[in-house]
C-alpha atoms as a PDB file:
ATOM      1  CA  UNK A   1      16.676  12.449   9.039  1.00  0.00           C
ATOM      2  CA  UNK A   2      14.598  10.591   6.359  1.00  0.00           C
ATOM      3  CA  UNK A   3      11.891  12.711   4.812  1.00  0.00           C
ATOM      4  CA  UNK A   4       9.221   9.770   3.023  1.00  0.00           C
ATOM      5  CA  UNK A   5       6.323  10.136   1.290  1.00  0.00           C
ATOM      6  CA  UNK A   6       3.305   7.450   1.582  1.00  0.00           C
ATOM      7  CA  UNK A   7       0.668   7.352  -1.146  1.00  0.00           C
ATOM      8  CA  UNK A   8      -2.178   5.857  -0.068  1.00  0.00           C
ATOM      9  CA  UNK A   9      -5.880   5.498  -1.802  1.00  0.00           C
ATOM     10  CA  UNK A  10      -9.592   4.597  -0.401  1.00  0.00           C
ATOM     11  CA  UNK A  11     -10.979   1.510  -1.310  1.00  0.00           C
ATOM     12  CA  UNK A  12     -14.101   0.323  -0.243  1.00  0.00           C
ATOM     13  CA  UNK A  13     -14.123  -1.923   2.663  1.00  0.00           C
ATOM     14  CA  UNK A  14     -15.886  -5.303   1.366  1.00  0.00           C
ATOM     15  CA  UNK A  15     -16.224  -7.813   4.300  1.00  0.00           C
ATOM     16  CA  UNK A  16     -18.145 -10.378   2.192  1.00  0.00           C
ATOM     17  CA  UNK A  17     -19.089 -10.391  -1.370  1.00  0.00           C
ATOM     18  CA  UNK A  18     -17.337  -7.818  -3.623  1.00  0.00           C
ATOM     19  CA  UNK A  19     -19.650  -6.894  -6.292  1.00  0.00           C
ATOM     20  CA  UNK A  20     -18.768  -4.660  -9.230  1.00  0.00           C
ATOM     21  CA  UNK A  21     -20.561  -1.886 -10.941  1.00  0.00           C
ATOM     22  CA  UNK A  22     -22.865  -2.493 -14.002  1.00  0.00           C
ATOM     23  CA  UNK A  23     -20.070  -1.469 -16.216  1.00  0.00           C
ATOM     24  CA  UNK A  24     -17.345  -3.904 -14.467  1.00  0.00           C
ATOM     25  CA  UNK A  25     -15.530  -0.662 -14.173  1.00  0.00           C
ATOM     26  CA  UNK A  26     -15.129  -0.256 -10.542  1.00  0.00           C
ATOM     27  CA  UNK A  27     -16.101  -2.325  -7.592  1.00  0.00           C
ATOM     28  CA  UNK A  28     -19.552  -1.111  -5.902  1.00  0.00           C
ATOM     29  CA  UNK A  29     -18.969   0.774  -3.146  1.00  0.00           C
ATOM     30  CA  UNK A  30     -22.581   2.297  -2.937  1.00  0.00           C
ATOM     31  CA  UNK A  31     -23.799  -0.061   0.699  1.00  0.00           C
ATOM     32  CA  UNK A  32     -20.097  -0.029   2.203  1.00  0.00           C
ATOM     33  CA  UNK A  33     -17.751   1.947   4.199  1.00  0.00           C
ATOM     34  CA  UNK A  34     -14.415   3.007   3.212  1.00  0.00           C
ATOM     35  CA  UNK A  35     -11.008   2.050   4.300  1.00  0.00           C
ATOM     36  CA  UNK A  36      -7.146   1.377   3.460  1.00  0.00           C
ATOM     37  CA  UNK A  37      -6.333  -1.797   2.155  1.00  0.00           C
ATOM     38  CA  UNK A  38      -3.485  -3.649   4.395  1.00  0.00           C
ATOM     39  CA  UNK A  39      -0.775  -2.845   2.215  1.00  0.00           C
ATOM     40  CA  UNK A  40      -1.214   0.877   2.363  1.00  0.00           C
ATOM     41  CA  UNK A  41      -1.624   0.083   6.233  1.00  0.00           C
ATOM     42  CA  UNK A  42       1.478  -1.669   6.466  1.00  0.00           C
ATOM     43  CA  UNK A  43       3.183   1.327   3.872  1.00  0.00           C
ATOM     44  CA  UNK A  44       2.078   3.826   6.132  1.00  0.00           C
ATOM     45  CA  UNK A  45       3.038   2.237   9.316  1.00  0.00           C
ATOM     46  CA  UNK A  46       6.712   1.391   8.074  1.00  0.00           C
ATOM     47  CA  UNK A  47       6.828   5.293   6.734  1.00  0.00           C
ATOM     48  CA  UNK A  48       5.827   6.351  10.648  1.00  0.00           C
ATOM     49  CA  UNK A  49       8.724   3.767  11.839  1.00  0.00           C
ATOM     50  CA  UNK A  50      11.067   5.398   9.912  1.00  0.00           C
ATOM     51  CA  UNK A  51      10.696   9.054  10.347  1.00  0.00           C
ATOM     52  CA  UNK A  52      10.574   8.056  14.081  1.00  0.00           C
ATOM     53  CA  UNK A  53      13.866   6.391  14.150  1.00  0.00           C
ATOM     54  CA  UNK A  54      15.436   8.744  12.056  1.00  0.00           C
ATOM     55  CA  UNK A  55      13.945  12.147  13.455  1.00  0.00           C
ATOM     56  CA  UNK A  56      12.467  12.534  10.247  1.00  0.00           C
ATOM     57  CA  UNK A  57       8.922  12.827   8.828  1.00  0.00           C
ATOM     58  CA  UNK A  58       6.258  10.824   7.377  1.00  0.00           C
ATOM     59  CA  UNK A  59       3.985  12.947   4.267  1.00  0.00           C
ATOM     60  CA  UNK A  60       0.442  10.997   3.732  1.00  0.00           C
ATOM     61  CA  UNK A  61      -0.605  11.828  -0.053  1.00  0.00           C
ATOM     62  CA  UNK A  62      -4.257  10.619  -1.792  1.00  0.00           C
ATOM     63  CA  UNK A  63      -5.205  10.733  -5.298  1.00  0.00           C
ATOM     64  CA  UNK A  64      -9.110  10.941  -5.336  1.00  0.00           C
ATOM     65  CA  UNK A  65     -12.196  12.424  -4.127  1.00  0.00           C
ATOM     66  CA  UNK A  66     -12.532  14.831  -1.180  1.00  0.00           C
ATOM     67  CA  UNK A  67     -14.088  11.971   0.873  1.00  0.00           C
ATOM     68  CA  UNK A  68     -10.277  10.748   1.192  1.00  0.00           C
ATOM     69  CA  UNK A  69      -9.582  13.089   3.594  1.00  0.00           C
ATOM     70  CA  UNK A  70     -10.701  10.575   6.153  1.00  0.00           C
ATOM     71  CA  UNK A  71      -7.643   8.100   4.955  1.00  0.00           C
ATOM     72  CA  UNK A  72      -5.685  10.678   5.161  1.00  0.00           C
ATOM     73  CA  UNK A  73      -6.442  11.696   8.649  1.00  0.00           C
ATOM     74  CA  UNK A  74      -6.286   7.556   9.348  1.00  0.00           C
ATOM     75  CA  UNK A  75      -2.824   7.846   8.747  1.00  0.00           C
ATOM     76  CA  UNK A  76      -2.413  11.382  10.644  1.00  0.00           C
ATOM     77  CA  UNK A  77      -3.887   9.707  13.457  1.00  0.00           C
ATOM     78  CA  UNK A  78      -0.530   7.171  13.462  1.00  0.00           C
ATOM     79  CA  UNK A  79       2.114   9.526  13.273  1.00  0.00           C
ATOM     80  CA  UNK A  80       2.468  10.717   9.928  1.00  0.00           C
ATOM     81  CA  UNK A  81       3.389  14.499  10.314  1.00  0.00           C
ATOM     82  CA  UNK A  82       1.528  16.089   6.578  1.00  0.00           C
ATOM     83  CA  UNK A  83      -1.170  15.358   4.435  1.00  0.00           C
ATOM     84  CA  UNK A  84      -1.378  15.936   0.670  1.00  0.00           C
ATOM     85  CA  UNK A  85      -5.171  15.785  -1.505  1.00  0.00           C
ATOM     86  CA  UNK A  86      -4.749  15.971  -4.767  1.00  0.00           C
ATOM     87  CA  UNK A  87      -8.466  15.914  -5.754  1.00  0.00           C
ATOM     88  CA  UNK A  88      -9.840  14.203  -8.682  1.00  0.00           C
ATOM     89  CA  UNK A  89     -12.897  12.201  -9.560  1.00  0.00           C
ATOM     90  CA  UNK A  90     -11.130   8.654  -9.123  1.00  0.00           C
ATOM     91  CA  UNK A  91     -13.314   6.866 -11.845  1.00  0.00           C
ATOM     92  CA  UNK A  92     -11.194   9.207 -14.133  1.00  0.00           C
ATOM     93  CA  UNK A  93      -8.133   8.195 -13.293  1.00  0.00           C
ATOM     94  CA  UNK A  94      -5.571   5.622 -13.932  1.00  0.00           C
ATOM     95  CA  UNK A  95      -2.246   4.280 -13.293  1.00  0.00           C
ATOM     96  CA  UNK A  96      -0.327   6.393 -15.198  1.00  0.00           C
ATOM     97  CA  UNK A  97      -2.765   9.248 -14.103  1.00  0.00           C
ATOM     98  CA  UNK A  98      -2.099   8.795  -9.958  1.00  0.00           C
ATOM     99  CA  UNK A  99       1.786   8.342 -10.862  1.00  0.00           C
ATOM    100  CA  UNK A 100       2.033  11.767 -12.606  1.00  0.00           C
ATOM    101  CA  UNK A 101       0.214  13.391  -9.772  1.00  0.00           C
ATOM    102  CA  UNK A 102       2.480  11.586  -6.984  1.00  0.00           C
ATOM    103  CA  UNK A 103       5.551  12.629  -9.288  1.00  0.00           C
ATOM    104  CA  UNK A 104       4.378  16.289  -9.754  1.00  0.00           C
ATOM    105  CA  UNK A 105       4.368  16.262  -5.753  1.00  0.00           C
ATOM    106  CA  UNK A 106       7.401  15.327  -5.426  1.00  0.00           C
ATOM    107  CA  UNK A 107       8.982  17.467  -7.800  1.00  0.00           C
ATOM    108  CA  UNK A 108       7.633  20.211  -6.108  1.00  0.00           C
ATOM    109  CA  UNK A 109       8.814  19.285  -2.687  1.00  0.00           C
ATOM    110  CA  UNK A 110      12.158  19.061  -4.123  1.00  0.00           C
ATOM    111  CA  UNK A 111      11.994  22.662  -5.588  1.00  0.00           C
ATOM    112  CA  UNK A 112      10.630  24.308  -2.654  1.00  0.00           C
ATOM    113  CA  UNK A 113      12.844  22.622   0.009  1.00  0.00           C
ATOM    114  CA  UNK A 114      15.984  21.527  -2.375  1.00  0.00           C
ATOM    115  CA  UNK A 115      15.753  18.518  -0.984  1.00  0.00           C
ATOM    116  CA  UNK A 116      13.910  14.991  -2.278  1.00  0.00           C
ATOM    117  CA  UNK A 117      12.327  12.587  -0.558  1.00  0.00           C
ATOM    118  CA  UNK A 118      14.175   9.933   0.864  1.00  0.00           C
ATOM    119  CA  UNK A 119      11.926   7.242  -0.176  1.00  0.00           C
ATOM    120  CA  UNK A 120       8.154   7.056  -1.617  1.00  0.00           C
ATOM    121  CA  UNK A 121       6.328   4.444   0.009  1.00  0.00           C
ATOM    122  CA  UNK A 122       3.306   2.640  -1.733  1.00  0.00           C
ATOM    123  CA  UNK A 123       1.188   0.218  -0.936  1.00  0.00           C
ATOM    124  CA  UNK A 124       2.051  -3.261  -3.265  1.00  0.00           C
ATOM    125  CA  UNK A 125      -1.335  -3.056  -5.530  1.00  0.00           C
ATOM    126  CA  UNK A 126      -4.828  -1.756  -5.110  1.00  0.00           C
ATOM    127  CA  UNK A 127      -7.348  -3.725  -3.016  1.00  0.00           C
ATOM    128  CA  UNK A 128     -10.061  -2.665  -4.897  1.00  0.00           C
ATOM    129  CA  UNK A 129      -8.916  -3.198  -8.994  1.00  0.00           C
ATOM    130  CA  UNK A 130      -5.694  -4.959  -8.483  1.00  0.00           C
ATOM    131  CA  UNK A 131      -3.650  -2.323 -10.256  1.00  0.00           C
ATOM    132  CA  UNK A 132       0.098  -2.449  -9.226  1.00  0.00           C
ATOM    133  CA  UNK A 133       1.831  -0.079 -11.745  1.00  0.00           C
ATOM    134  CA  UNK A 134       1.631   3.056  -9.773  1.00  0.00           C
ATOM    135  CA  UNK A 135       5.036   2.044  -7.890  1.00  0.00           C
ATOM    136  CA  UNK A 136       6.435   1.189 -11.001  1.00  0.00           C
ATOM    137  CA  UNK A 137       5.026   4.057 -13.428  1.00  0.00           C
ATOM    138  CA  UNK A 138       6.326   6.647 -10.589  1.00  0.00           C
ATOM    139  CA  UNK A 139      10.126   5.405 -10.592  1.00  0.00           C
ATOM    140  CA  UNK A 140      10.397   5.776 -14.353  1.00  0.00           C
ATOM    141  CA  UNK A 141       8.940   9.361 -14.260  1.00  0.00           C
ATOM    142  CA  UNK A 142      11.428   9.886 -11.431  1.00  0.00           C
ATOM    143  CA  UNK A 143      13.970   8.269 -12.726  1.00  0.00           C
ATOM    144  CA  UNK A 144      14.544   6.115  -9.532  1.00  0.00           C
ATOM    145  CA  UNK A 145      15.351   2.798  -8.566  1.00  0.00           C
ATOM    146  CA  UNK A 146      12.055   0.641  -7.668  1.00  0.00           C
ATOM    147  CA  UNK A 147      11.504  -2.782  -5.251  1.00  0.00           C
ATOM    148  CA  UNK A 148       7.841  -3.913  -4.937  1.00  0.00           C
ATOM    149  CA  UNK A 149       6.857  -6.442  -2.878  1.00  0.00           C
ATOM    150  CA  UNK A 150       8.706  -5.296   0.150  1.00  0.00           C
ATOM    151  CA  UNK A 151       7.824  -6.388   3.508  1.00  0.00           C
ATOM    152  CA  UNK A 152      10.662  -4.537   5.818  1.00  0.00           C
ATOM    153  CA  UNK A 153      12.661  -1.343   4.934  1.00  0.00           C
ATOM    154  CA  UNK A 154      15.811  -0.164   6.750  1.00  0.00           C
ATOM    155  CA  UNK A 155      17.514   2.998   6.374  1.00  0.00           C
ATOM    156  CA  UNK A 156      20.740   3.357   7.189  1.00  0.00           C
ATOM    157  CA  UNK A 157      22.180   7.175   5.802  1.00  0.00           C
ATOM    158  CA  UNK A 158      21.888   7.206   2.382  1.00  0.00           C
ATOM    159  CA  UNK A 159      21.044   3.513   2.039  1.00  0.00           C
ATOM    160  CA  UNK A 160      18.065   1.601   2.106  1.00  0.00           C
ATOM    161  CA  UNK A 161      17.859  -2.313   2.841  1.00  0.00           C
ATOM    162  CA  UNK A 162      14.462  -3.847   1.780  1.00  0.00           C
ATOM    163  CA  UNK A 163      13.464  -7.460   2.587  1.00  0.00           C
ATOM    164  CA  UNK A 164      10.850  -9.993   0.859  1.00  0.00           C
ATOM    165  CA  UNK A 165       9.755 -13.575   2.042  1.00  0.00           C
ATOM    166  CA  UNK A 166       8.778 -15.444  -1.049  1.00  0.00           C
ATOM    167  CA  UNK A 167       8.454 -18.922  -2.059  1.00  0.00           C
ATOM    168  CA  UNK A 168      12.026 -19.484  -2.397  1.00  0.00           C
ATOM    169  CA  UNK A 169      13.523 -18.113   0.883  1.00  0.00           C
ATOM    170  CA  UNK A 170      14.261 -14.551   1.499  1.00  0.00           C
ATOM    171  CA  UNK A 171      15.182 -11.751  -1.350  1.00  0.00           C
ATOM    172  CA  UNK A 172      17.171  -8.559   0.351  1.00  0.00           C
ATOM    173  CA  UNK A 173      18.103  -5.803  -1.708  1.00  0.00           C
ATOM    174  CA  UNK A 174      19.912  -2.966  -1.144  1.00  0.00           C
ATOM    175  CA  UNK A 175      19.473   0.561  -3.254  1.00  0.00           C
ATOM    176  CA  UNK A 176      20.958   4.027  -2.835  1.00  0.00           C
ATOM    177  CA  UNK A 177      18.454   6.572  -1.882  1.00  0.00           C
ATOM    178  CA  UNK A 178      16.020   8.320  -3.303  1.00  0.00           C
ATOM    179  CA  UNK A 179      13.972   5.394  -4.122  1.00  0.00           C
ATOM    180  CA  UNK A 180      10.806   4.268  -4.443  1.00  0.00           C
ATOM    181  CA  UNK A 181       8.933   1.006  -2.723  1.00  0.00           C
ATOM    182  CA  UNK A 182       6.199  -1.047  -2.768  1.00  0.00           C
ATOM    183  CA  UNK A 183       4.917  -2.482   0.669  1.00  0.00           C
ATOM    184  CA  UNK A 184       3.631  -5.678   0.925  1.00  0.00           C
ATOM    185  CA  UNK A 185       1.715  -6.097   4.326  1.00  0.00           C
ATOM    186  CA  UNK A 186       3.240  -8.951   6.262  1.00  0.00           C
ATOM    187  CA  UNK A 187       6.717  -7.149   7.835  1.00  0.00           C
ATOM    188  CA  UNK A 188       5.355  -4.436  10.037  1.00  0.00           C
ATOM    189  CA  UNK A 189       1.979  -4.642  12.235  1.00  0.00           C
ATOM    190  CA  UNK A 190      -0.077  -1.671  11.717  1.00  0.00           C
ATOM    191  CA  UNK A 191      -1.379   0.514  14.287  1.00  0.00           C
ATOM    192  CA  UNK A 192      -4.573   2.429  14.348  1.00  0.00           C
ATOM    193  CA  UNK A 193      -5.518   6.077  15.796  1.00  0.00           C
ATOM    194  CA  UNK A 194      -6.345   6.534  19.560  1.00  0.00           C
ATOM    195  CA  UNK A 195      -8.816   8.427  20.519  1.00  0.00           C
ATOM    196  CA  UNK A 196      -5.750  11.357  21.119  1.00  0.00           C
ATOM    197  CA  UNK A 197      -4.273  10.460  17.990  1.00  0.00           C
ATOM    198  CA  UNK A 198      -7.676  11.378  16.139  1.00  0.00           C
ATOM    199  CA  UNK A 199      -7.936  14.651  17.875  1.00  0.00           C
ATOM    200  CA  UNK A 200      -4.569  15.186  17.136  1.00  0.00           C
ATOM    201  CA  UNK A 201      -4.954  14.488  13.317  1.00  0.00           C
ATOM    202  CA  UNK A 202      -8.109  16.759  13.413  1.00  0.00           C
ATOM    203  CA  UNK A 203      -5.609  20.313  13.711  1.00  0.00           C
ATOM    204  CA  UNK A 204      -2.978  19.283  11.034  1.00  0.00           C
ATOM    205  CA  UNK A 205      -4.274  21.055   8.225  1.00  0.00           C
ATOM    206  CA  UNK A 206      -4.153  19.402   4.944  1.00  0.00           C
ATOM    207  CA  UNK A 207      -2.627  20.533   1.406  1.00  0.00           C
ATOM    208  CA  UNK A 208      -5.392  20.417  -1.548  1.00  0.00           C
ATOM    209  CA  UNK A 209      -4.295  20.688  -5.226  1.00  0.00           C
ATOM    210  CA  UNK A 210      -5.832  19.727  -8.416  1.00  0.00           C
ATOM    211  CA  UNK A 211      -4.623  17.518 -11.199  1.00  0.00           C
ATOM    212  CA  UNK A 212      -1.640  18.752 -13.344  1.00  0.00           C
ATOM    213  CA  UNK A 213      -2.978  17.537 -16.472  1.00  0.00           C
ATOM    214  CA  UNK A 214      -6.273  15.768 -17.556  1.00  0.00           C
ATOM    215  CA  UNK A 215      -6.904  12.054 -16.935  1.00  0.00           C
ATOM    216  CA  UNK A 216      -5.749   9.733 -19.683  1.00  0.00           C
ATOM    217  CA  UNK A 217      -7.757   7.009 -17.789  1.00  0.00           C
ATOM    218  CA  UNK A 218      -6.815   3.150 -17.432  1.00  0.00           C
ATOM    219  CA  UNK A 219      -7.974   1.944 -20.339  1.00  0.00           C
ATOM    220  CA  UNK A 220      -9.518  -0.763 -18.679  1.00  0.00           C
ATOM    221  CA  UNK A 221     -11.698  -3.890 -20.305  1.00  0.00           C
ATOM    222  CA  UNK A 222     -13.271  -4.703 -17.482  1.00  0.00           C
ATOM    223  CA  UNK A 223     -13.202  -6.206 -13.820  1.00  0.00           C
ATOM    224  CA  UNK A 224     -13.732  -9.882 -13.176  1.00  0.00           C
ATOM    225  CA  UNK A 225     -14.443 -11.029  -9.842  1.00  0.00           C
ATOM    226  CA  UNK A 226     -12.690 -15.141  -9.325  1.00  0.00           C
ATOM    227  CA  UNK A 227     -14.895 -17.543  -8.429  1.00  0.00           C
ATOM    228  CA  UNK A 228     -14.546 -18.733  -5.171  1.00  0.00           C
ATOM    229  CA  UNK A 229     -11.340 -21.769  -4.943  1.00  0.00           C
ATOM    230  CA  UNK A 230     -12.722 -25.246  -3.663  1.00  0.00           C
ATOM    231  CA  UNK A 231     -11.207 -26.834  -1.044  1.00  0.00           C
ATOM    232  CA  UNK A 232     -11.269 -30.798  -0.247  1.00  0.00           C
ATOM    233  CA  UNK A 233     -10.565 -32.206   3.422  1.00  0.00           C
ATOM    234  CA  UNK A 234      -9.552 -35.761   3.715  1.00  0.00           C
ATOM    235  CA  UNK A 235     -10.329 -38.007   6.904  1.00  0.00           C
ATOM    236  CA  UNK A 236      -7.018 -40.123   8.369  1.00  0.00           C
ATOM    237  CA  UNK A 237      -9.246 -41.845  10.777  1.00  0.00           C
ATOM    238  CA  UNK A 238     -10.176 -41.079  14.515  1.00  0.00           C
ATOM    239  CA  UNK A 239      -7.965 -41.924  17.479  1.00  0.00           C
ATOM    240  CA  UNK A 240      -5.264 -43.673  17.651  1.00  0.00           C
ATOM    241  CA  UNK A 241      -5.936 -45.854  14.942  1.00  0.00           C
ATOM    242  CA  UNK A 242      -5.631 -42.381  12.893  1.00  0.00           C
ATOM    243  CA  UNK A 243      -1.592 -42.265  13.773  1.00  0.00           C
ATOM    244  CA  UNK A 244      -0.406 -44.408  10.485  1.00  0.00           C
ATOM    245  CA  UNK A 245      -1.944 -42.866   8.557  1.00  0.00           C
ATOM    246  CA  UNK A 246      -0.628 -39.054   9.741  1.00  0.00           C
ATOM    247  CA  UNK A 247       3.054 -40.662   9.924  1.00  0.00           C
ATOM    248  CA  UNK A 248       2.221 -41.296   6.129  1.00  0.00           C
ATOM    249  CA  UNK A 249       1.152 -38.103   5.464  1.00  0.00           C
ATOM    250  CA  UNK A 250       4.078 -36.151   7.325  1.00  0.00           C
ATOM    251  CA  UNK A 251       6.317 -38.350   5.220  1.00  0.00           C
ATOM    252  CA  UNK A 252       5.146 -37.303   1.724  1.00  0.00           C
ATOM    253  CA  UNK A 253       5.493 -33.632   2.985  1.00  0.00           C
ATOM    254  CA  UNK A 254       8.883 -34.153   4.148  1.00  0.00           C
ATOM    255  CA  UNK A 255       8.440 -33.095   7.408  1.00  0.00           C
ATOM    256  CA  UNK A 256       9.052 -36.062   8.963  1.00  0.00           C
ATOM    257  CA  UNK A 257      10.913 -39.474   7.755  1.00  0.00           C
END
């Protein structure tokens, strides 16, 4: 039975330009919804899989405002079993801030129930500042081994396999548990709540508790939003007349000789 925790935060849910706030702080969330990026998606949805396959459970926990309560019922609405809010102004906060929190969770889980979770799930970085520490940060306050970047995680007893696609081919690493992971959305598909699922998530009360400590805050500069990347096309021809000069082409890739 694996017992996982998924920490999950809202971000705002820019479908066009992402504009920051007048201190490059923050992004602007002030004329948009709110959302989970795809990596805390996929996170969640692999956490669901494997509480499911191993009659286990799945614990959704948010650092941040009380508004977050409707990511956290989100990932109710999948299959996750328990919500945690700890509930903080998230302008306040930081890395090492949300890892404390997530760590002061956990080591209160593990008092009350003498028993740790089998593996904390994260999301691989923040859609909305880019921050990726948290996985990390948490690990060394837990004293745990870390992966980030995973795409698929299988448990099998007190082992967990994890799996990347990068450049290179395919990384697999296995790590005893308890462990911590960082999902990288591309291995699972995520679901989203049915109308029953919704309902469902509606009557599973969740657990509020405030910050252990005050913020130490990221110490961030600023936020830069990148340009938008150029792109060039190049015309082969039309018709047949075109075929040449795609042979050519298909060459210098290598795909064909």
């Amino acid at each position: 039975m694996a017992d996982v925790l998924v920490c999950v935060k809202r971000v705002p849910d820019f479908s066009g330009e992402v504009l920051l706030s007048d201190d490059a702080q923050s992004a602007d969330a002030r004329y948009v919804g709110h959302t989970l990026s795809n990596h805390d998606l996929c996170a969640v949805e692999t956490a669901v899989q494997l509480a499911a396959a191993t009659g286990g459970s799945a614990t959704v926990l948010t650092v941040g405002s009380a508004d977050a309560v409707e990511q956290l019922r989100t990932a109710l609405g999948v299959g996750c079993t328990a919500a945690v809010l700890v509930e903080a102004d998230p302008v306040t906060l930081g890395p090492a801030d949300v890892a404390r929190e997530v760590a002061a969770v956990v080591a209160d889980h593990e008092a009350s129930r003498g028993a740790a979770y089998d593996l904390v799930l994260l999301g691989n970085d923040a859609a909305d500042s880019g921050d990726f520490q948290v996985g990390i940060r948490l690990a060394r306050l837990l004293d745990r081994p870390v992966v980030t970047g995973v795409q698929t995680v299988t448990l099998d007893g007190d082992r967990v396999t994890l799996v990347s696609d990068v450049a290179e081919g395919r990384e697999t690493y296995r790590l005893p548990t308890p462990a911590v992971v960082t999902v990288l959305e591309g291995g699972v598909e995520p679901r989203y709540p049915t109308i029953t699922g919704r309902m469902k998530a509606k009557k599973i009360p969740v657990e509020e508790r405030a910050l252990s400590a005050e913020p130490v805050g990221s110490g961030r500069v600023r936020l830069r939003v990148p340009a938008p990347q150029s792109s060039t096309s190049t015309l082969l021809g039309e018709g047949p007349e075109a075929a040449p000069a795609v042979v050519d082409l298909l060459q210098q890739l290598g795909v064909a000789r």
